[in-house]
C-alpha atoms as a PDB file:
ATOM      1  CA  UNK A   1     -17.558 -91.892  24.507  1.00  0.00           C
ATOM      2  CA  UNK A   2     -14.071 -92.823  23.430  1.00  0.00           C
ATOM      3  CA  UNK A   3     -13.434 -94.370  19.702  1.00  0.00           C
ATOM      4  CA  UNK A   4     -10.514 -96.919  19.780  1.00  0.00           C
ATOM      5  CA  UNK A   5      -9.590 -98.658  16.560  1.00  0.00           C
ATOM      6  CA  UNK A   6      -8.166-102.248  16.551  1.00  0.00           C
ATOM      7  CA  UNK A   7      -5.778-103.017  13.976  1.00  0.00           C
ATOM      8  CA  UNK A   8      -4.602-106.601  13.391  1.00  0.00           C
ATOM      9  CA  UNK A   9      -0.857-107.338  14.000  1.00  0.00           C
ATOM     10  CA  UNK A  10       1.198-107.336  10.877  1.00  0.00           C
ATOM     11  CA  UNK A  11       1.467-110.168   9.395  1.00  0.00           C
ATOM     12  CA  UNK A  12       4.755-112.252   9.264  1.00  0.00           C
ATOM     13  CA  UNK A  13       7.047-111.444   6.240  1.00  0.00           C
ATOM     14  CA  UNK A  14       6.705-114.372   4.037  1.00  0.00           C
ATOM     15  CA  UNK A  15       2.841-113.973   4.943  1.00  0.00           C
ATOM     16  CA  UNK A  16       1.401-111.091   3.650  1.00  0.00           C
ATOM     17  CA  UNK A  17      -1.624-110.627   1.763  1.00  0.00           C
ATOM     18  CA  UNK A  18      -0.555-110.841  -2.088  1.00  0.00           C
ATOM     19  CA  UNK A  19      -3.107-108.601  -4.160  1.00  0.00           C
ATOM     20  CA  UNK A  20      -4.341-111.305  -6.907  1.00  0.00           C
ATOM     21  CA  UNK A  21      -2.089-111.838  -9.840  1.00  0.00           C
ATOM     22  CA  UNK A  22      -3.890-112.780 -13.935  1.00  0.00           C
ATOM     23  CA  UNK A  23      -2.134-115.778 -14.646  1.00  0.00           C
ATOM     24  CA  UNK A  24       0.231-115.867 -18.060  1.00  0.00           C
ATOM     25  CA  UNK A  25      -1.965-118.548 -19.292  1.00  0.00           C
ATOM     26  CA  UNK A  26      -4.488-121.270 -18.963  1.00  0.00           C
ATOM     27  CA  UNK A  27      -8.095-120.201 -16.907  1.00  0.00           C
ATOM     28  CA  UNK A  28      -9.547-118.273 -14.985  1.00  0.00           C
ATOM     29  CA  UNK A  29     -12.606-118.356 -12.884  1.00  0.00           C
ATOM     30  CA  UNK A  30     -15.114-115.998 -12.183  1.00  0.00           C
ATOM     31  CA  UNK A  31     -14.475-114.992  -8.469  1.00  0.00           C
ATOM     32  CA  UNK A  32     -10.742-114.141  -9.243  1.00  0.00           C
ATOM     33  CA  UNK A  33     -12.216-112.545 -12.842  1.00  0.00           C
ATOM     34  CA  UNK A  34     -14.056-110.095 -10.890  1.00  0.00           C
ATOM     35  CA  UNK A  35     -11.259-108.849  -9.284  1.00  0.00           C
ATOM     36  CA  UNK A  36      -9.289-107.803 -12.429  1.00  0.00           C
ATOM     37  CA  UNK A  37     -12.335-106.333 -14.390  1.00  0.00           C
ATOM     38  CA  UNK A  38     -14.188-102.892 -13.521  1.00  0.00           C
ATOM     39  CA  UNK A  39     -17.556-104.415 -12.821  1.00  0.00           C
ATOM     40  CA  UNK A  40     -19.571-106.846 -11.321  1.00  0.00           C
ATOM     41  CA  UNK A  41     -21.083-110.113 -11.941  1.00  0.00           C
ATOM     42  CA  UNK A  42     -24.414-109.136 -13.639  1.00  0.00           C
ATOM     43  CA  UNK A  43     -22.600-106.829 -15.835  1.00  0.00           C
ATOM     44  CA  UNK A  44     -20.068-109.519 -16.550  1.00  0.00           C
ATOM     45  CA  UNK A  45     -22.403-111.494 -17.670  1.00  0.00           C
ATOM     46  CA  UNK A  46     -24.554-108.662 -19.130  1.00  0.00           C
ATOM     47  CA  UNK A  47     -21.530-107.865 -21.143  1.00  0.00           C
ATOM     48  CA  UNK A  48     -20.744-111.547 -22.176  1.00  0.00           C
ATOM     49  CA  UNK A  49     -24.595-112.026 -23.382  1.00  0.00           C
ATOM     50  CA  UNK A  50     -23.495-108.653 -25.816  1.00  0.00           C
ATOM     51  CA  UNK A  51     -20.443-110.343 -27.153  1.00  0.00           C
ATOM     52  CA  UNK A  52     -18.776-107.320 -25.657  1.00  0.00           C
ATOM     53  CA  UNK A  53     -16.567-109.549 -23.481  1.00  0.00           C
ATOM     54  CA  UNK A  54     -14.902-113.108 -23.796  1.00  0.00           C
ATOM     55  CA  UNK A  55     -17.430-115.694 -23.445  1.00  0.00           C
ATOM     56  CA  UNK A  56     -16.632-118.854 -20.515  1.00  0.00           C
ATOM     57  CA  UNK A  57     -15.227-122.021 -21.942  1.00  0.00           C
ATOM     58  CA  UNK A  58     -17.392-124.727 -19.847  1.00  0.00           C
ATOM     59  CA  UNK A  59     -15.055-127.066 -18.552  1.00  0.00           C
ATOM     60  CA  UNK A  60     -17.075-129.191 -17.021  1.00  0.00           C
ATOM     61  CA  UNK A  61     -20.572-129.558 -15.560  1.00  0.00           C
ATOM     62  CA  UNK A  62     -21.188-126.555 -13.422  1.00  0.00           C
ATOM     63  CA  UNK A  63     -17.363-125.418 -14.477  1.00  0.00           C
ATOM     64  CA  UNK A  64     -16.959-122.436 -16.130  1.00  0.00           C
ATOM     65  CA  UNK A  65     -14.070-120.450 -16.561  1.00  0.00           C
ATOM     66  CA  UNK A  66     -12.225-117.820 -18.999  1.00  0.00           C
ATOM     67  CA  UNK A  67      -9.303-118.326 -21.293  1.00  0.00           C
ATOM     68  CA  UNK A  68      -6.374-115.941 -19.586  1.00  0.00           C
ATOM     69  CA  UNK A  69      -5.157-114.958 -23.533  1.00  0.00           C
ATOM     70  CA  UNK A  70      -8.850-113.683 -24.147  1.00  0.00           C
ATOM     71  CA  UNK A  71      -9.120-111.651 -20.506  1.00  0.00           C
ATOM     72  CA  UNK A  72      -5.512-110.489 -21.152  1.00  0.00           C
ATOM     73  CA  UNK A  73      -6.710-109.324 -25.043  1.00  0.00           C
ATOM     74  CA  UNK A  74      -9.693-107.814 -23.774  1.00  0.00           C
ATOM     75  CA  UNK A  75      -7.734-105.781 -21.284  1.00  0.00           C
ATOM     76  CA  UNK A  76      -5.262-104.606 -23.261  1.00  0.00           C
ATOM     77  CA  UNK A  77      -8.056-103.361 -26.071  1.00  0.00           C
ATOM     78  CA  UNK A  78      -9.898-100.913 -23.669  1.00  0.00           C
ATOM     79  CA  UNK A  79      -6.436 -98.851 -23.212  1.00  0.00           C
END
């Protein structure tokens, strides 16, 4: 049996997946949250419950999100 392996074309030059970026300020969800912290969402909230990590700002109803300047604090205390 022969293995071939399909790759995708490369994308165009002005179209190429961007790795996320933390905003300066403002919010943050938790989706895109996920992606700059080392663990998932029941230890994000685990950890939030602990007051070991920034707690959500609701926004709205069913809107929750996290202050960038808190993240970015939080972050920059576990170097």
């Amino acid at each position: 049996m022969q293995v071939t392996s399909t790759t995708s074309p490369a994308a165009p030059a002005g179209l190429q997946a961007q790795r996320p970026r933390l905003p300066d300020t403002g919010f943050v969800r938790q989706k895109l949250l996920l992606s700059f912290v080392p663990f998932s969402k029941s230890t994000l909230w685990r950890r939030v419950n602990e007051g070991v990590f920034p707690a959500p700002i609701r926004l709205s109803v069913g809107i929750t999100a996290w202050r960038v300047e808190d993240v970015r604090r939080w972050i920059a205390e576990q170097d």
